[in-house]
C-alpha atoms as a PDB file:
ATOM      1  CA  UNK A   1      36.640   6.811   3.790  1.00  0.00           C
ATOM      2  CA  UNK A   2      34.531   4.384   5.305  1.00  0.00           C
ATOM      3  CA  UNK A   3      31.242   3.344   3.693  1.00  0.00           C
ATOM      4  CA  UNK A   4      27.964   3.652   5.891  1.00  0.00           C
ATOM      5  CA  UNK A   5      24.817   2.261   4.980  1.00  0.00           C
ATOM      6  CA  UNK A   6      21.326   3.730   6.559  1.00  0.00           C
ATOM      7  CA  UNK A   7      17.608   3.977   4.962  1.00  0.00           C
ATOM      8  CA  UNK A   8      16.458   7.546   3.893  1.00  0.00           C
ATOM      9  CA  UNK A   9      13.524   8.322   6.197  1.00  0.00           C
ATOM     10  CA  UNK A  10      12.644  12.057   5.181  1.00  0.00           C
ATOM     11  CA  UNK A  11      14.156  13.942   2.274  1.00  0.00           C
ATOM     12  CA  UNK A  12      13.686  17.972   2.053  1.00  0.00           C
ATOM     13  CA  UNK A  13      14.807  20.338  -0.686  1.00  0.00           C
ATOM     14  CA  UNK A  14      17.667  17.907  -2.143  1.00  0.00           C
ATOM     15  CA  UNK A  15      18.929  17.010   1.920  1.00  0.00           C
ATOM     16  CA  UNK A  16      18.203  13.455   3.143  1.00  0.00           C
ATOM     17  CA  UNK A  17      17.732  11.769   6.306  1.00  0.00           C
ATOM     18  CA  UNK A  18      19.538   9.066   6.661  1.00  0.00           C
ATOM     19  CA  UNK A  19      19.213   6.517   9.656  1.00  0.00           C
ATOM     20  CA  UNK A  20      22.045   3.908  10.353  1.00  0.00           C
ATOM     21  CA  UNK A  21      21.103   0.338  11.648  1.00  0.00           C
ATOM     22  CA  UNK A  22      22.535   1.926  15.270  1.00  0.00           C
ATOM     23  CA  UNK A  23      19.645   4.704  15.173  1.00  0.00           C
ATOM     24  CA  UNK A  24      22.137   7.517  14.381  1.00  0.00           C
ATOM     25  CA  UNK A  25      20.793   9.978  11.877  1.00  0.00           C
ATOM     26  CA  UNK A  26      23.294  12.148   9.278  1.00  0.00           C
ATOM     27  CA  UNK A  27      21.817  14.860   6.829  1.00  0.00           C
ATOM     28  CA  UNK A  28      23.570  13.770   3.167  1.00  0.00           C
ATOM     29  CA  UNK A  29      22.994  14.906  -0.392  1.00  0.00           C
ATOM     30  CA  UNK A  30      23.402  13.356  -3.696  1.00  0.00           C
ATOM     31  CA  UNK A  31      26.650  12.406  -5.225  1.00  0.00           C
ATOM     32  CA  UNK A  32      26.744  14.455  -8.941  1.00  0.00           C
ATOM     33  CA  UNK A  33      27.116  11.060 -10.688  1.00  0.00           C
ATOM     34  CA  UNK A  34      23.364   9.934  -8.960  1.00  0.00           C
ATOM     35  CA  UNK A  35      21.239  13.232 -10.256  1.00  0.00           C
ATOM     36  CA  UNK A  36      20.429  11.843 -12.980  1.00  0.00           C
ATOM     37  CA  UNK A  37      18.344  14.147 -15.066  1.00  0.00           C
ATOM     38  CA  UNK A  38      17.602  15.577 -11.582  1.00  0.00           C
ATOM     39  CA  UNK A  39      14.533  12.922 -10.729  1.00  0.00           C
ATOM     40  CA  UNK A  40      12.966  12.703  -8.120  1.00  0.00           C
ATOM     41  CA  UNK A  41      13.041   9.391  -8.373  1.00  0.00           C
ATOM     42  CA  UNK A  42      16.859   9.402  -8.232  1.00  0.00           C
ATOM     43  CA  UNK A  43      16.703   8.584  -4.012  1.00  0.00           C
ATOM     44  CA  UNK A  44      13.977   8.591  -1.786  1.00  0.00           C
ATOM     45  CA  UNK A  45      12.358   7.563   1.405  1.00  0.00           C
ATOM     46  CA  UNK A  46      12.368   4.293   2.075  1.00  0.00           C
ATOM     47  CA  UNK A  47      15.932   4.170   0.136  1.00  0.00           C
ATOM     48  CA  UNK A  48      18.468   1.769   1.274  1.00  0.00           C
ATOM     49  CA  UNK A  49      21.793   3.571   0.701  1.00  0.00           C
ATOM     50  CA  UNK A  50      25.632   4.147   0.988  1.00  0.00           C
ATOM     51  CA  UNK A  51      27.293   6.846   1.994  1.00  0.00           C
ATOM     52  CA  UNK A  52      30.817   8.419   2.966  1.00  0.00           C
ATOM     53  CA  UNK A  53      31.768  11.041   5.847  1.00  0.00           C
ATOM     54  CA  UNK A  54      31.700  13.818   4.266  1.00  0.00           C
ATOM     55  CA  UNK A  55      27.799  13.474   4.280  1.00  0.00           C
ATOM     56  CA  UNK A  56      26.970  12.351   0.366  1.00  0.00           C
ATOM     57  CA  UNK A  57      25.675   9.232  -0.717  1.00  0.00           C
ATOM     58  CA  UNK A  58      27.340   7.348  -3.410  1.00  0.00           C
ATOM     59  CA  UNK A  59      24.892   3.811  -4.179  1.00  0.00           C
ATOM     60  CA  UNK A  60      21.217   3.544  -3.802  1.00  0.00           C
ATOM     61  CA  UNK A  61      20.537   0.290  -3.292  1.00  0.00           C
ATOM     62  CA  UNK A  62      18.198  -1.713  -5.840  1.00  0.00           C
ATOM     63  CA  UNK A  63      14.665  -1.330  -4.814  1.00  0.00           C
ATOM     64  CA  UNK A  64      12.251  -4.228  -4.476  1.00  0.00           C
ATOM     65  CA  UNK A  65       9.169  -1.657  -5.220  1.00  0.00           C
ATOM     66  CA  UNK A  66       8.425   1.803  -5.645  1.00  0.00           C
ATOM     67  CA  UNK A  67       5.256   3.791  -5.005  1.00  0.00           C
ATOM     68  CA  UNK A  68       4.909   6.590  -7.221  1.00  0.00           C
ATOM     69  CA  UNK A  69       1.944   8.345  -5.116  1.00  0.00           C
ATOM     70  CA  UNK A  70       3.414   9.231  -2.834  1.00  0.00           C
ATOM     71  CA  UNK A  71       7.446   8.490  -3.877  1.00  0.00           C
ATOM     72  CA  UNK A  72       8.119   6.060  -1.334  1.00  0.00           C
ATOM     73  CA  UNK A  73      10.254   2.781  -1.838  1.00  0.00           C
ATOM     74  CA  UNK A  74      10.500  -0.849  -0.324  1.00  0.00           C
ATOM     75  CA  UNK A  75       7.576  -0.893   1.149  1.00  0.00           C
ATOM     76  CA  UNK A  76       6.492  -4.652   3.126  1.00  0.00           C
ATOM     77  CA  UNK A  77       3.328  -3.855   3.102  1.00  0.00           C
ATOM     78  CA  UNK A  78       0.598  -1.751   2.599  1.00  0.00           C
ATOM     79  CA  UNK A  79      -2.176  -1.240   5.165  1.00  0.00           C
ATOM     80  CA  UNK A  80      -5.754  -0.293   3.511  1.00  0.00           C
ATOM     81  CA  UNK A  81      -8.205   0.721   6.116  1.00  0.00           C
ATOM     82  CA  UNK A  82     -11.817   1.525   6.213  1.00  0.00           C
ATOM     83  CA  UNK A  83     -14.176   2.643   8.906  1.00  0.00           C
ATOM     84  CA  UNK A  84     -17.093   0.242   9.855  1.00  0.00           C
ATOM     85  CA  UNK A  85     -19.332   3.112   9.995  1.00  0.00           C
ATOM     86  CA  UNK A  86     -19.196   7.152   9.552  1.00  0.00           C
ATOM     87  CA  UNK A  87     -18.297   6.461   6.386  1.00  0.00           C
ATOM     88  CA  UNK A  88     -18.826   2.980   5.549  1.00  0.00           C
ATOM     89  CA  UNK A  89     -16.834   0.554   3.891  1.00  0.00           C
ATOM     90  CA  UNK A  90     -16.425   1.067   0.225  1.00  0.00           C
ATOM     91  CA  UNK A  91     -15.533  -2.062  -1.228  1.00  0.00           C
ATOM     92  CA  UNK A  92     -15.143  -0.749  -4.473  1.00  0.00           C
ATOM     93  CA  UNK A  93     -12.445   1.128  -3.532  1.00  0.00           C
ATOM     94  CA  UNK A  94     -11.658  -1.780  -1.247  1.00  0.00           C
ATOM     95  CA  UNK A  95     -10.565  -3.877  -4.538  1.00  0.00           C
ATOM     96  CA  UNK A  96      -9.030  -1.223  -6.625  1.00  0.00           C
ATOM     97  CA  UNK A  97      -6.601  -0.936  -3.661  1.00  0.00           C
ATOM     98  CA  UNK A  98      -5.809  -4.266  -3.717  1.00  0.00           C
ATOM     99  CA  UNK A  99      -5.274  -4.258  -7.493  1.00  0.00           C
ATOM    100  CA  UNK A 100      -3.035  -1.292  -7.235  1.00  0.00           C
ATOM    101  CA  UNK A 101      -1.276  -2.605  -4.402  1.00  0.00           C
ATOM    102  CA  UNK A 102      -0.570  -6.045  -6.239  1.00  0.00           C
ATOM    103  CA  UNK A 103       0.525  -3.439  -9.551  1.00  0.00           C
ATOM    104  CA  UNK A 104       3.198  -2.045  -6.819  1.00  0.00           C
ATOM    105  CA  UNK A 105       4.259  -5.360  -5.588  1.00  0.00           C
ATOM    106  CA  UNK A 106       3.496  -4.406  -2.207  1.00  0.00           C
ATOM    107  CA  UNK A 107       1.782  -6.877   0.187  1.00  0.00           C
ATOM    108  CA  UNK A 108      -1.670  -5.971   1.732  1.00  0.00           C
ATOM    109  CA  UNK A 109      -3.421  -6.024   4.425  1.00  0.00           C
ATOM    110  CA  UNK A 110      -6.947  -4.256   5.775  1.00  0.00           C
ATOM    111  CA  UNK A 111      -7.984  -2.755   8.205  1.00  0.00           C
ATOM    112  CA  UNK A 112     -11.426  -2.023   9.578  1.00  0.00           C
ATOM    113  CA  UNK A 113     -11.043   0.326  12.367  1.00  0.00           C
ATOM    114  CA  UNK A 114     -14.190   1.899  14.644  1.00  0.00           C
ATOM    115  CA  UNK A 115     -15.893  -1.699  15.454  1.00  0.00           C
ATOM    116  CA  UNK A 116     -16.766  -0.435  18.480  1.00  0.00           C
ATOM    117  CA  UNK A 117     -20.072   1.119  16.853  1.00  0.00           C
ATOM    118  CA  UNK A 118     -21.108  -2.073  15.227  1.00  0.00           C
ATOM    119  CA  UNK A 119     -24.011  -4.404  16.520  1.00  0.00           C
ATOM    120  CA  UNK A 120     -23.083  -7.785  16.381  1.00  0.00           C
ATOM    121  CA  UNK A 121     -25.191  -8.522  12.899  1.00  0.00           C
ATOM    122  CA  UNK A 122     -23.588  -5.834  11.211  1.00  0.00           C
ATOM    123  CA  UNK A 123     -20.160  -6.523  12.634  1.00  0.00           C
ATOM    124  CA  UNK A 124     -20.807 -10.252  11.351  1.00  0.00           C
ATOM    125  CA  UNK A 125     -22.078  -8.447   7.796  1.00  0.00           C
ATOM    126  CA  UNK A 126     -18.535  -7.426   6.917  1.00  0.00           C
ATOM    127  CA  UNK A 127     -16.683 -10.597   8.066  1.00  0.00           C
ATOM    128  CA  UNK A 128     -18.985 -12.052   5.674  1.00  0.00           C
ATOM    129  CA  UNK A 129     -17.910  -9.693   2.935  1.00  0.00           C
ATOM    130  CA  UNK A 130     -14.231  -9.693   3.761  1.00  0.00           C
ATOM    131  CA  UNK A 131     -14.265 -13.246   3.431  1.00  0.00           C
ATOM    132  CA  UNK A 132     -12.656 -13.213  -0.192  1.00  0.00           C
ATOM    133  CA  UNK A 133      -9.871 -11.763   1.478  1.00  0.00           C
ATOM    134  CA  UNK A 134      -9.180 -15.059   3.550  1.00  0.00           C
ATOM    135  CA  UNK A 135      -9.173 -17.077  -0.486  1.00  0.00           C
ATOM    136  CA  UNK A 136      -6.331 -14.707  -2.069  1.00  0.00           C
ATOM    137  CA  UNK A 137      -4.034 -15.101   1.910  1.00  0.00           C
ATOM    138  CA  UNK A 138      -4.717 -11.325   2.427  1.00  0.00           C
ATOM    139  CA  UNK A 139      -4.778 -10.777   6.678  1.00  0.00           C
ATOM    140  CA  UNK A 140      -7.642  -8.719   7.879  1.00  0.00           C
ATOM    141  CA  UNK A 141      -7.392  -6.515  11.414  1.00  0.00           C
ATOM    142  CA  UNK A 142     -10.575  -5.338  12.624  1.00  0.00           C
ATOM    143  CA  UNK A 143      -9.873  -2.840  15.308  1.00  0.00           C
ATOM    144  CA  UNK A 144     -10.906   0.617  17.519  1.00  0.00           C
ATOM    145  CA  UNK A 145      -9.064   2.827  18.375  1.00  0.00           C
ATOM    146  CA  UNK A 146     -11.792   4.055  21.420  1.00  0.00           C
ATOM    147  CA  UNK A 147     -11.311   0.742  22.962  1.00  0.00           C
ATOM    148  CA  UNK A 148      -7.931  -1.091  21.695  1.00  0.00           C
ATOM    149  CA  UNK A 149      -9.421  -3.749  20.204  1.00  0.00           C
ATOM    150  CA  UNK A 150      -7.201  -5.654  17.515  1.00  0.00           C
ATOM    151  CA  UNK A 151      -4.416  -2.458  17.538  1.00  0.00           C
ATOM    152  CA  UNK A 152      -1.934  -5.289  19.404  1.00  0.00           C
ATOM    153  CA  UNK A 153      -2.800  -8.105  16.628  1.00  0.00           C
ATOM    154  CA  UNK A 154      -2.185  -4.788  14.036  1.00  0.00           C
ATOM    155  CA  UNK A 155       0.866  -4.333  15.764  1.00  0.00           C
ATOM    156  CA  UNK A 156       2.565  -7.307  16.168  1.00  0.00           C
ATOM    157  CA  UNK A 157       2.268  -8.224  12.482  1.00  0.00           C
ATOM    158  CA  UNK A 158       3.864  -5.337  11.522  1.00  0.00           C
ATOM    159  CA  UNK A 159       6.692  -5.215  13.452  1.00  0.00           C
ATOM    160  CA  UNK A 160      10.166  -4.418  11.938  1.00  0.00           C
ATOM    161  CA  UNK A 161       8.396  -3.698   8.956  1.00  0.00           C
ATOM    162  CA  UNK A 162       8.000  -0.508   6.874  1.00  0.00           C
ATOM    163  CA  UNK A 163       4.450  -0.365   6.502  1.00  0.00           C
ATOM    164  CA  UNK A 164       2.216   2.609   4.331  1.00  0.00           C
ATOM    165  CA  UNK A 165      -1.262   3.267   5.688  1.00  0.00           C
ATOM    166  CA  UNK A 166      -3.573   4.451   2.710  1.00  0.00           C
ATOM    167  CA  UNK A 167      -7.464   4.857   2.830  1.00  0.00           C
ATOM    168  CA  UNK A 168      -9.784   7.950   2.799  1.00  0.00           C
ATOM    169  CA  UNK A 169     -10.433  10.300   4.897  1.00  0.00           C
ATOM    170  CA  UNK A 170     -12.494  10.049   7.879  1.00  0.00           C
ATOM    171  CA  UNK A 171     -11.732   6.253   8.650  1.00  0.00           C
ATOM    172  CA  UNK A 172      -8.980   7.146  11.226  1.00  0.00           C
ATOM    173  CA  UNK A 173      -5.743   6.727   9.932  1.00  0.00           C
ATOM    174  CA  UNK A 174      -4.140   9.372  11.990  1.00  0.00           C
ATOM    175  CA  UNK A 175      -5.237   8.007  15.366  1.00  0.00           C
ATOM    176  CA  UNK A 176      -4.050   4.301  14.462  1.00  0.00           C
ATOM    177  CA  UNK A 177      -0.851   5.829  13.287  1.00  0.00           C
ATOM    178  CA  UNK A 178      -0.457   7.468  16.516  1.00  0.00           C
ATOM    179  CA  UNK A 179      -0.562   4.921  18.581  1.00  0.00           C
ATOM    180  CA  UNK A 180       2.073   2.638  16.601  1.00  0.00           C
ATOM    181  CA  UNK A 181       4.137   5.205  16.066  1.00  0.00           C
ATOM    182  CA  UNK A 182       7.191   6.340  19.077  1.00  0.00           C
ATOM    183  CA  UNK A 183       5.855  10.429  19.021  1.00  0.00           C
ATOM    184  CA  UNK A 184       2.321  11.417  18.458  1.00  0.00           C
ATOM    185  CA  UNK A 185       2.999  14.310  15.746  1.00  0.00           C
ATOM    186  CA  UNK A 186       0.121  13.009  13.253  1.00  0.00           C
ATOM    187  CA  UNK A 187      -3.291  15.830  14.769  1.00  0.00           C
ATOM    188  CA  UNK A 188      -5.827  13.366  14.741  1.00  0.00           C
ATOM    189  CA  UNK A 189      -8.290  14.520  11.678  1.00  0.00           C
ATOM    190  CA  UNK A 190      -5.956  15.867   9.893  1.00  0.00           C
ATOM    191  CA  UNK A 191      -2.297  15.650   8.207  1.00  0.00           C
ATOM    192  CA  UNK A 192       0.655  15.678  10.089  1.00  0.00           C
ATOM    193  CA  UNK A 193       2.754  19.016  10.085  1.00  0.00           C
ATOM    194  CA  UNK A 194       5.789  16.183   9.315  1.00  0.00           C
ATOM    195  CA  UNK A 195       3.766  15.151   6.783  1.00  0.00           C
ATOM    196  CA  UNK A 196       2.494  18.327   5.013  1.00  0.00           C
ATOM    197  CA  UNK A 197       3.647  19.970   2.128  1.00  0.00           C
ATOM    198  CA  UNK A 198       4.575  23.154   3.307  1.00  0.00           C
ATOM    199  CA  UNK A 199       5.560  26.420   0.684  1.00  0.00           C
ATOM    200  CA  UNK A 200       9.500  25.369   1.268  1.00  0.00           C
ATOM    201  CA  UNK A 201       9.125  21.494   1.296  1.00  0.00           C
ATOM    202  CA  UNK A 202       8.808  18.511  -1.081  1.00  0.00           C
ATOM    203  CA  UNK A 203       5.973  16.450  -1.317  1.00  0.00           C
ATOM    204  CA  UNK A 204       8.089  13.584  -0.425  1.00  0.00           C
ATOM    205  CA  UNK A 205       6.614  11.405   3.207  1.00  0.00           C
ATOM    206  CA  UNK A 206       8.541  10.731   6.298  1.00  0.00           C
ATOM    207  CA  UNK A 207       8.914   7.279   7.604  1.00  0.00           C
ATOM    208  CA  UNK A 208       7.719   7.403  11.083  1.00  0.00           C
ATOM    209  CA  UNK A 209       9.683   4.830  13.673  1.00  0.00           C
ATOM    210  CA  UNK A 210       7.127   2.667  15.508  1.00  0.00           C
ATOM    211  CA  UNK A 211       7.250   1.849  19.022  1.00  0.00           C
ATOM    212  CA  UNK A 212       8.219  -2.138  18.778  1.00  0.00           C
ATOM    213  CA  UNK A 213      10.731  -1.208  15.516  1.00  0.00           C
ATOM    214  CA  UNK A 214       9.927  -0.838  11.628  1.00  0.00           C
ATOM    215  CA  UNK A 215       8.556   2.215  10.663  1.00  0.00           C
ATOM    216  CA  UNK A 216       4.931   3.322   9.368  1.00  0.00           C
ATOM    217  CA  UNK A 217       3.888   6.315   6.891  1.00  0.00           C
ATOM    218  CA  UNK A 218       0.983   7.987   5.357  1.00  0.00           C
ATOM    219  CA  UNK A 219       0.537   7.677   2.360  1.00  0.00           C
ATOM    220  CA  UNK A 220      -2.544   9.808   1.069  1.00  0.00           C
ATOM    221  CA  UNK A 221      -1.672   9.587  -2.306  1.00  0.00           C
ATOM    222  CA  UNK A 222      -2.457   5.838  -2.934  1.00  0.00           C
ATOM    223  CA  UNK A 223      -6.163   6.208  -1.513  1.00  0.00           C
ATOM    224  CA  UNK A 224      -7.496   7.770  -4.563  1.00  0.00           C
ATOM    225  CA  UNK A 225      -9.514   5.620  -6.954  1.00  0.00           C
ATOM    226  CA  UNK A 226      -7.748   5.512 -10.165  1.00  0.00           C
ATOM    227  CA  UNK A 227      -6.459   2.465 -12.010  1.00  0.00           C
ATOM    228  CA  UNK A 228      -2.659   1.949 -12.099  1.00  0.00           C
ATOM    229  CA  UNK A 229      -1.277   1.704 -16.071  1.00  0.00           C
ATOM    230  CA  UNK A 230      -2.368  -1.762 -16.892  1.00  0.00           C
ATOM    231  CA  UNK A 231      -1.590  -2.437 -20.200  1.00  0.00           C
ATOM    232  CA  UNK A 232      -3.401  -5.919 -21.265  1.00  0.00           C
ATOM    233  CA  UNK A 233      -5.739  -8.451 -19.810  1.00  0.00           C
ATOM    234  CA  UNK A 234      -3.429 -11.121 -18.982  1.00  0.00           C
ATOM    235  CA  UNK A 235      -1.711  -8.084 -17.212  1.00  0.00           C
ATOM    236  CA  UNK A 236      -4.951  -7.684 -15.487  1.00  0.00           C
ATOM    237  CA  UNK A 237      -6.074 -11.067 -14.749  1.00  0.00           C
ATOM    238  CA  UNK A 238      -2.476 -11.507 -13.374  1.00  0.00           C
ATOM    239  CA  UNK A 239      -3.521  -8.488 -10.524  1.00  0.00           C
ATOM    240  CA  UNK A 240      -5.998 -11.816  -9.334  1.00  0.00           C
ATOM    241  CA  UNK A 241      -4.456 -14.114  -7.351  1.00  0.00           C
ATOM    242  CA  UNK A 242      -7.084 -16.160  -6.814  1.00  0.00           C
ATOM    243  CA  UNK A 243      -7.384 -16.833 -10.529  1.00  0.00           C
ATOM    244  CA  UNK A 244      -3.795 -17.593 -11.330  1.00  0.00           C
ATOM    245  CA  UNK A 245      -4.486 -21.094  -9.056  1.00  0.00           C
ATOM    246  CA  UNK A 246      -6.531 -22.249 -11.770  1.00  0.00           C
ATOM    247  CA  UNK A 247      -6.272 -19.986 -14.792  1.00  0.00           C
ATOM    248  CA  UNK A 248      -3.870 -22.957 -16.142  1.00  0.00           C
ATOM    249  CA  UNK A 249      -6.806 -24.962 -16.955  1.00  0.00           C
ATOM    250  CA  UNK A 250      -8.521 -23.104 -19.150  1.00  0.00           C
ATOM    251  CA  UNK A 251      -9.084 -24.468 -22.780  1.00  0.00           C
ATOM    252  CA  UNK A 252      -7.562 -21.474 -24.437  1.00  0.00           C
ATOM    253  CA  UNK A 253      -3.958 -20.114 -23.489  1.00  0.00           C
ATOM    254  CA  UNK A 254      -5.547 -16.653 -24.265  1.00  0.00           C
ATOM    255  CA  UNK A 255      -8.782 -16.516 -22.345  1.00  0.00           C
ATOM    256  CA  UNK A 256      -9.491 -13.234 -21.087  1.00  0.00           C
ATOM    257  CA  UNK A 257     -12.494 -15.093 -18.773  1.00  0.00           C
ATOM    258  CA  UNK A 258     -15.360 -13.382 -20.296  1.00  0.00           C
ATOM    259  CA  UNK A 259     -17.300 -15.287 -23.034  1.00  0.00           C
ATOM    260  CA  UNK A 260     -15.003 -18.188 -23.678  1.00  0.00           C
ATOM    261  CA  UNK A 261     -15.649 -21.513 -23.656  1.00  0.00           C
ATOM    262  CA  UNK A 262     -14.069 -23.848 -21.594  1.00  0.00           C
ATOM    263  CA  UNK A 263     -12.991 -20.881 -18.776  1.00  0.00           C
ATOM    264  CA  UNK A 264     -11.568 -22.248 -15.598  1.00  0.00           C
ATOM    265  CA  UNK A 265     -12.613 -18.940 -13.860  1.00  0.00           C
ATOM    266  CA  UNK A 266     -16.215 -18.908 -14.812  1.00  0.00           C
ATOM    267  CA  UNK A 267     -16.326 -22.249 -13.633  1.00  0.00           C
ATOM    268  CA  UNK A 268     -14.524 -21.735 -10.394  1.00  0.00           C
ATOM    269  CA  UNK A 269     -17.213 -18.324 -10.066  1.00  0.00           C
ATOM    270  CA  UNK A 270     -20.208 -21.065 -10.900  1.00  0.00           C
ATOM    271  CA  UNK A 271     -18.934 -23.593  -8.082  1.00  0.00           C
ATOM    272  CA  UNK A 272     -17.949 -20.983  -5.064  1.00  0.00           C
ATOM    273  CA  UNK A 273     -14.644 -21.369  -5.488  1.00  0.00           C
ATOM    274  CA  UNK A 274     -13.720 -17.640  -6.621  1.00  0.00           C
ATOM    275  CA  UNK A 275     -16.219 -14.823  -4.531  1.00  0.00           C
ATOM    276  CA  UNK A 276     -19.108 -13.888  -7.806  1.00  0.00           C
ATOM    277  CA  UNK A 277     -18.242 -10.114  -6.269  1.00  0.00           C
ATOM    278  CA  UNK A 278     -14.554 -10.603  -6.791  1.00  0.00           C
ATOM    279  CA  UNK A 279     -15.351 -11.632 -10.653  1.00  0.00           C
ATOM    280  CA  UNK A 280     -17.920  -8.773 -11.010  1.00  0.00           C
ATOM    281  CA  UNK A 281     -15.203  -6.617 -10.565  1.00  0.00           C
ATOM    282  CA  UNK A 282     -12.723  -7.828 -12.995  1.00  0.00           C
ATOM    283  CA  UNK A 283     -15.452  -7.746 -15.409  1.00  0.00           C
ATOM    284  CA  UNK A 284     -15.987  -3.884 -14.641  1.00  0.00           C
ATOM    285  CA  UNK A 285     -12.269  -3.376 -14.347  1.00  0.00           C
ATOM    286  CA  UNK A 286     -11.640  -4.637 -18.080  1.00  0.00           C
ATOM    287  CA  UNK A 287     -14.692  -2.302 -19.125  1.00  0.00           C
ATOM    288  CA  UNK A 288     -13.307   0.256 -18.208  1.00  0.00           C
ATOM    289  CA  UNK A 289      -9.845  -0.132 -19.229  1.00  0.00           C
ATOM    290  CA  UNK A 290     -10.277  -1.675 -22.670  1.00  0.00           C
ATOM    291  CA  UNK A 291     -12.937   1.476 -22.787  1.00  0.00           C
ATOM    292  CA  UNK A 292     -10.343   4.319 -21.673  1.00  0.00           C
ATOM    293  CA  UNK A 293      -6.898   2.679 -22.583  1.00  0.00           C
ATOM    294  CA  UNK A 294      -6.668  -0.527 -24.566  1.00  0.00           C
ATOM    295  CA  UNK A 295      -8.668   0.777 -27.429  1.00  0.00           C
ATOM    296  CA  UNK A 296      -6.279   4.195 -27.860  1.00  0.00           C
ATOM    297  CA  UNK A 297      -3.524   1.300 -28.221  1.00  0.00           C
END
């Protein structure tokens, strides 16, 4: 039999969706030798995998990341988006997405979406606060979907890519995703029937082809505020990219950038060169987890 290879854009009770590079679909199950332990985690969207004719699939390819909430894998990137107003940013939230996102391996970018209600002070408010952003290379869209504005930029960096839209509710996720996408099946203020766990359905998402090529999903699951399992603070300080530029200089191999002497990031918060915000939140960050985790170590 001859191999095919395809990527696994909806799975449903055990069946998979498979889609070839030539945009023909087949409906395949596991191989025996690939349940292992019957996870979930065995196959699933985003998958690259082979299969034979007689509809099973017998390699899933390695992964370069996995998303546990929702499963999803090989994600390029992961679009966190806001509202300017009704509600307004939360950048607290803003930065534990990016930390989670970094845990993942997944590349971000943000997305500000109904600009259209902004004056021009407040619109220039939020550049001004999303400038850290610009520091750690992180690409920032702001956009509405009333008039178009920045939706082509959005798209065209995307393109060909697999990209999962996270945020909370209310900031317009399912409008966005309805333009990119080729069918409008995401009800705008709400989750998509494709989407929706139904009583006879998984939980698992559907990768939804855009328009220009690459695919985009919701993924409602990675908007919530919880800390992913970091287990140390050079684990955490790692989730920083603008510290690892300089964290090499400081005096001690095991600074934790707190109260040590001779700390390259203190210094770097002192001089403008790493966003005092940005910092205030690491500090909070390892509260909390040397509060709720490290110490049960």
């Amino acid at each position: 039999m001859v191999p095919i290879e395809g990527i696994v854009i909806n799975k449903i009770q055990g069946f998979y969706n498979i889609k070839t590079i030539d945009n023909k679909e087949y409906l395949c199950k596991l191989r025996g030798i690939l349940k292992r332990s019957d996870k979930r985690e065995n196959c699933t969207v985003g998958d690259h995998v082979i299969f034979d004719e007689d509809g099973f699939i017998t390699e899933v390819k390695e992964r370069k990341n996995l998303l546990l909430r929702p499963l999803v894998a090989n994600i390029d990137y992961i679009a966190i988006q806001f509202a300017a107003k009704d509600p307004l940013v939360d950048y607290e939230r803003l930065n534990i997405l990016l930390l989670n996102s970094f845990y993942y391996k997944i590349d971000p970018i943000v997305i500000i979406n109904k600009i259209d209600l902004l004056t021009s002070e407040e619109k220039e408010t939020i550049i001004n606060n999303l400038s850290f952003l610009k520091e750690i290379d992180i690409p920032y869209f702001l956009v509405s979907t009333e008039t178009g504005e920045g939706l082509k930029e959005l798209e065209t960096y995307i393109k060909g890519s697999i990209t999962a839209f996270g945020g909370p509710s209310g900031v317009g996720k399912s409008s966005i995703l309805n333009i990119l996408q080729e069918q409008k099946v995401l009800a705008t203020g709400e989750t998509s029937k494709r989407l929706r766990a139904g009583k006879h359905t998984t939980r698992d998402s559907n990768l939804l082809p855009m328009k220009i090529g690459g695919y985009v999903i919701d993924t409602p699951g990675f908007s919530s505020v919880e800390l992913p399992d970091i287990k140390s603070p050079s684990e955490l300080a790692d989730l920083f990219p603008e510290f690892s530029k300089i964290e090499d200089s400081c005096k001690f191999n095991n600074c934790i950038h707190l109260n040590e002497p001779g700390c390259a990031i203190k210094n770097a918060v002192e001089t403008n060169k790493i966003q005092e915000k940005r910092y205030e939140f690491y500090k909070r960050t390892y509260d909390k987890l040397k509060n709720e985790r490290w110490n049960r170590i």
